[in-house]
Structure formats: structure tokens, C-alpha cells
C-alpha atoms as a PDB file:
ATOM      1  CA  UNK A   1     218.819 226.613  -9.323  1.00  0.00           C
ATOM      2  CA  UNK A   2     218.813 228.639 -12.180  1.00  0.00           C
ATOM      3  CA  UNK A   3     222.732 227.735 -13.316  1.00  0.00           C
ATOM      4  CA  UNK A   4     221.141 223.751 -13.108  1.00  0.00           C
ATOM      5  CA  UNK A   5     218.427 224.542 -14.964  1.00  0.00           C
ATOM      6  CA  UNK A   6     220.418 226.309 -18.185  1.00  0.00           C
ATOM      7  CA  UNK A   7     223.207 223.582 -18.116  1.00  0.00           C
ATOM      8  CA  UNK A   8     219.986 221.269 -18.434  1.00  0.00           C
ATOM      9  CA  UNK A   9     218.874 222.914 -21.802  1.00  0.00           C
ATOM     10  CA  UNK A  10     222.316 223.535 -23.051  1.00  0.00           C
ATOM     11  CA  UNK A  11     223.411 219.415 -22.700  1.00  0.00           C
ATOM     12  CA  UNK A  12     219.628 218.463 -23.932  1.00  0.00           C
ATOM     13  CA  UNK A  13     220.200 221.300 -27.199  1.00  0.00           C
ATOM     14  CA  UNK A  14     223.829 220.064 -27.763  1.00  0.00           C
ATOM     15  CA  UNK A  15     222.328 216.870 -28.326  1.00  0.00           C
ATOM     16  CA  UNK A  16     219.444 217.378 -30.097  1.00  0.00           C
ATOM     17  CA  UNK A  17     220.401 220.781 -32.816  1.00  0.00           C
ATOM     18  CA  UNK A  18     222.465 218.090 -34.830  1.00  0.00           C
ATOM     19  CA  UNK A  19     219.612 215.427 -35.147  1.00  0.00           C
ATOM     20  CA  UNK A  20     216.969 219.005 -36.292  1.00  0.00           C
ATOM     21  CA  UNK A  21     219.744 220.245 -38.643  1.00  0.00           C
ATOM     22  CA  UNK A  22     220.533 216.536 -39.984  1.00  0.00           C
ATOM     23  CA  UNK A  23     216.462 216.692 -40.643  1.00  0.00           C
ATOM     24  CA  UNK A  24     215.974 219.618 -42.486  1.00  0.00           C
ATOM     25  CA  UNK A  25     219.305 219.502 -44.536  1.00  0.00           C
ATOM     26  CA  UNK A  26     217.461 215.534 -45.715  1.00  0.00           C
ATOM     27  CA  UNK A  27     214.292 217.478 -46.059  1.00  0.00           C
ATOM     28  CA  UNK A  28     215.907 220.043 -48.296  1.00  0.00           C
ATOM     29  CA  UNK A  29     217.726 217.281 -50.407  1.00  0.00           C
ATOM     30  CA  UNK A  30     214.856 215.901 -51.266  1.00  0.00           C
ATOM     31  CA  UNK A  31     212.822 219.110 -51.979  1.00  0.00           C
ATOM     32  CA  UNK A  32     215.510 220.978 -54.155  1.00  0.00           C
ATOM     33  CA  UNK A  33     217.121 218.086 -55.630  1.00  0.00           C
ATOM     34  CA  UNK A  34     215.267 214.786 -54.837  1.00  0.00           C
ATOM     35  CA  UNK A  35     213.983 213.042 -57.789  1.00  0.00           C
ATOM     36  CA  UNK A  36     210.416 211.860 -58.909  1.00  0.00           C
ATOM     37  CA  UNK A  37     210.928 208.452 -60.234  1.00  0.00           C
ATOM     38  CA  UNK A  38     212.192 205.496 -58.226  1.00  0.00           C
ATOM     39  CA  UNK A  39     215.155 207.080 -56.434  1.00  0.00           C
ATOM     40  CA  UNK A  40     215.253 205.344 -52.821  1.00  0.00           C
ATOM     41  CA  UNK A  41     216.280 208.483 -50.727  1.00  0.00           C
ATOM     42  CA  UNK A  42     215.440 211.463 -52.233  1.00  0.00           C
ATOM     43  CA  UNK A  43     212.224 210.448 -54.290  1.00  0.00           C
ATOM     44  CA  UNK A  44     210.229 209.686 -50.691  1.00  0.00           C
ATOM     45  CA  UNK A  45     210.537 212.979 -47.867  1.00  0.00           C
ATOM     46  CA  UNK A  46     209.887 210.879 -44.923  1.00  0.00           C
ATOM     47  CA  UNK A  47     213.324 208.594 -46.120  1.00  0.00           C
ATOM     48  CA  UNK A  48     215.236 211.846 -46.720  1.00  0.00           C
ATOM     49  CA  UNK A  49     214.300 213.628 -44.081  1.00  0.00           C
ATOM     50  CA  UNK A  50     215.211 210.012 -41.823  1.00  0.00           C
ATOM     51  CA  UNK A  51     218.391 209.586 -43.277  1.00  0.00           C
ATOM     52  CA  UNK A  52     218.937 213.273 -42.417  1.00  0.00           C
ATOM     53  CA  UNK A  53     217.804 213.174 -39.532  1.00  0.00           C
ATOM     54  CA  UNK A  54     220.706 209.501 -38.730  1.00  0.00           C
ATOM     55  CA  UNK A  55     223.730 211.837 -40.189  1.00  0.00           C
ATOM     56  CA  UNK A  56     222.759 214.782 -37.637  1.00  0.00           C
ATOM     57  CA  UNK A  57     222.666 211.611 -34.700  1.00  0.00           C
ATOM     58  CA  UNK A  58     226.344 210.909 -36.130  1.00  0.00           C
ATOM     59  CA  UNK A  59     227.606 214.051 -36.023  1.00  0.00           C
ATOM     60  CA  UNK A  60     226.974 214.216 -31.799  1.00  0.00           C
ATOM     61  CA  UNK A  61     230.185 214.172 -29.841  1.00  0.00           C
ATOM     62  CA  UNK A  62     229.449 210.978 -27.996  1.00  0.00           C
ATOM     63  CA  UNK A  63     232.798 210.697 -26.722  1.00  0.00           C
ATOM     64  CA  UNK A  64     232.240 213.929 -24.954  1.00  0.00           C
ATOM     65  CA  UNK A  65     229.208 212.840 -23.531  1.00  0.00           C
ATOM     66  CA  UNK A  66     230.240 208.978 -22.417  1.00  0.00           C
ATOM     67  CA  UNK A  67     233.640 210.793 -21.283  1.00  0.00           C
ATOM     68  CA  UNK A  68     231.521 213.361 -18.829  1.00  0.00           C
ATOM     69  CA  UNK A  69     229.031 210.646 -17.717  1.00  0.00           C
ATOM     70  CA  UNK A  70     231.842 208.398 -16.091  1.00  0.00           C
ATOM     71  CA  UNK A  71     233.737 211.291 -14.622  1.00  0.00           C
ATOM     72  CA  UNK A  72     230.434 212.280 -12.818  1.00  0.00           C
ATOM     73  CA  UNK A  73     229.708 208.333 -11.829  1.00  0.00           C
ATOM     74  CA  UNK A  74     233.935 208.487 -10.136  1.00  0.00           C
ATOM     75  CA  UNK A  75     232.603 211.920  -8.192  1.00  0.00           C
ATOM     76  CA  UNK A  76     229.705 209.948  -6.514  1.00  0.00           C
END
């Protein structure tokens, strides 16, 4: 029960660490070297911190994950 339960946290944090790190790296842009004039991305935090957030979603293995899914679906 308790091996199910840490390979539950472990796919769910694989997942979602990229999209947090994505975040805060856009936050960052924006607060070290965003601009305050009319500069789309990195004059506005919430856009930043979106767009961030979009390269961290990239940067998941999906292949992995769509790879693992259908070997699991063949077992059942």
C-alpha cells in the first residue's frame, strides 16, 4: 500500500516540478529583467509567469508517459 502510494506522488511530482519551475523562472524574468513600458511578456507578471509556467508543460517527457500508459492498457 505504501509502495502504491509513493509511486502515486512521484508520477504526479514528475509531472508537475517542470510546470512550478517553468513558473517561477517566468516570474523571475519578469521581476529581475522584465520591463516597465509596453513589453508584452515581461512588462505584465501574470503573462510571464504563464508563459513560464507553458515552457515548464513542454519540458514533460510525454513520450514517457503516453509510452507507460499503453504498456499498462496491453497488461489488462
Amino acid at each position: 500500500m505504501e509502495r502504491n502510494r509513493i509511486k502515486i506522488i512521484w508520477k504526479w511530482t514528475k509531472r508537475v516540478f517542470p510546470v512550478l519551475t517553468g513558473a517561477s523562472a517566468g516570474y523571475a524574468y519578469y521581476y529581475y529583467i522584465g520591463c516597465s513600458g509596453s513589453c508584452p511578456i515581461s512588462g505584465n507578471p501574470y503573462i510571464s509567469t504563464i508563459y513560464g509556467a507553458s515552457a515548464g508543460f513542454l519540458l514533460i517527457d510525454w513520450k514517457q508517459i503516453f509510452n507507460k500508459n499503453k504498456k499498462q492498457e496491453a497488461e489488462e
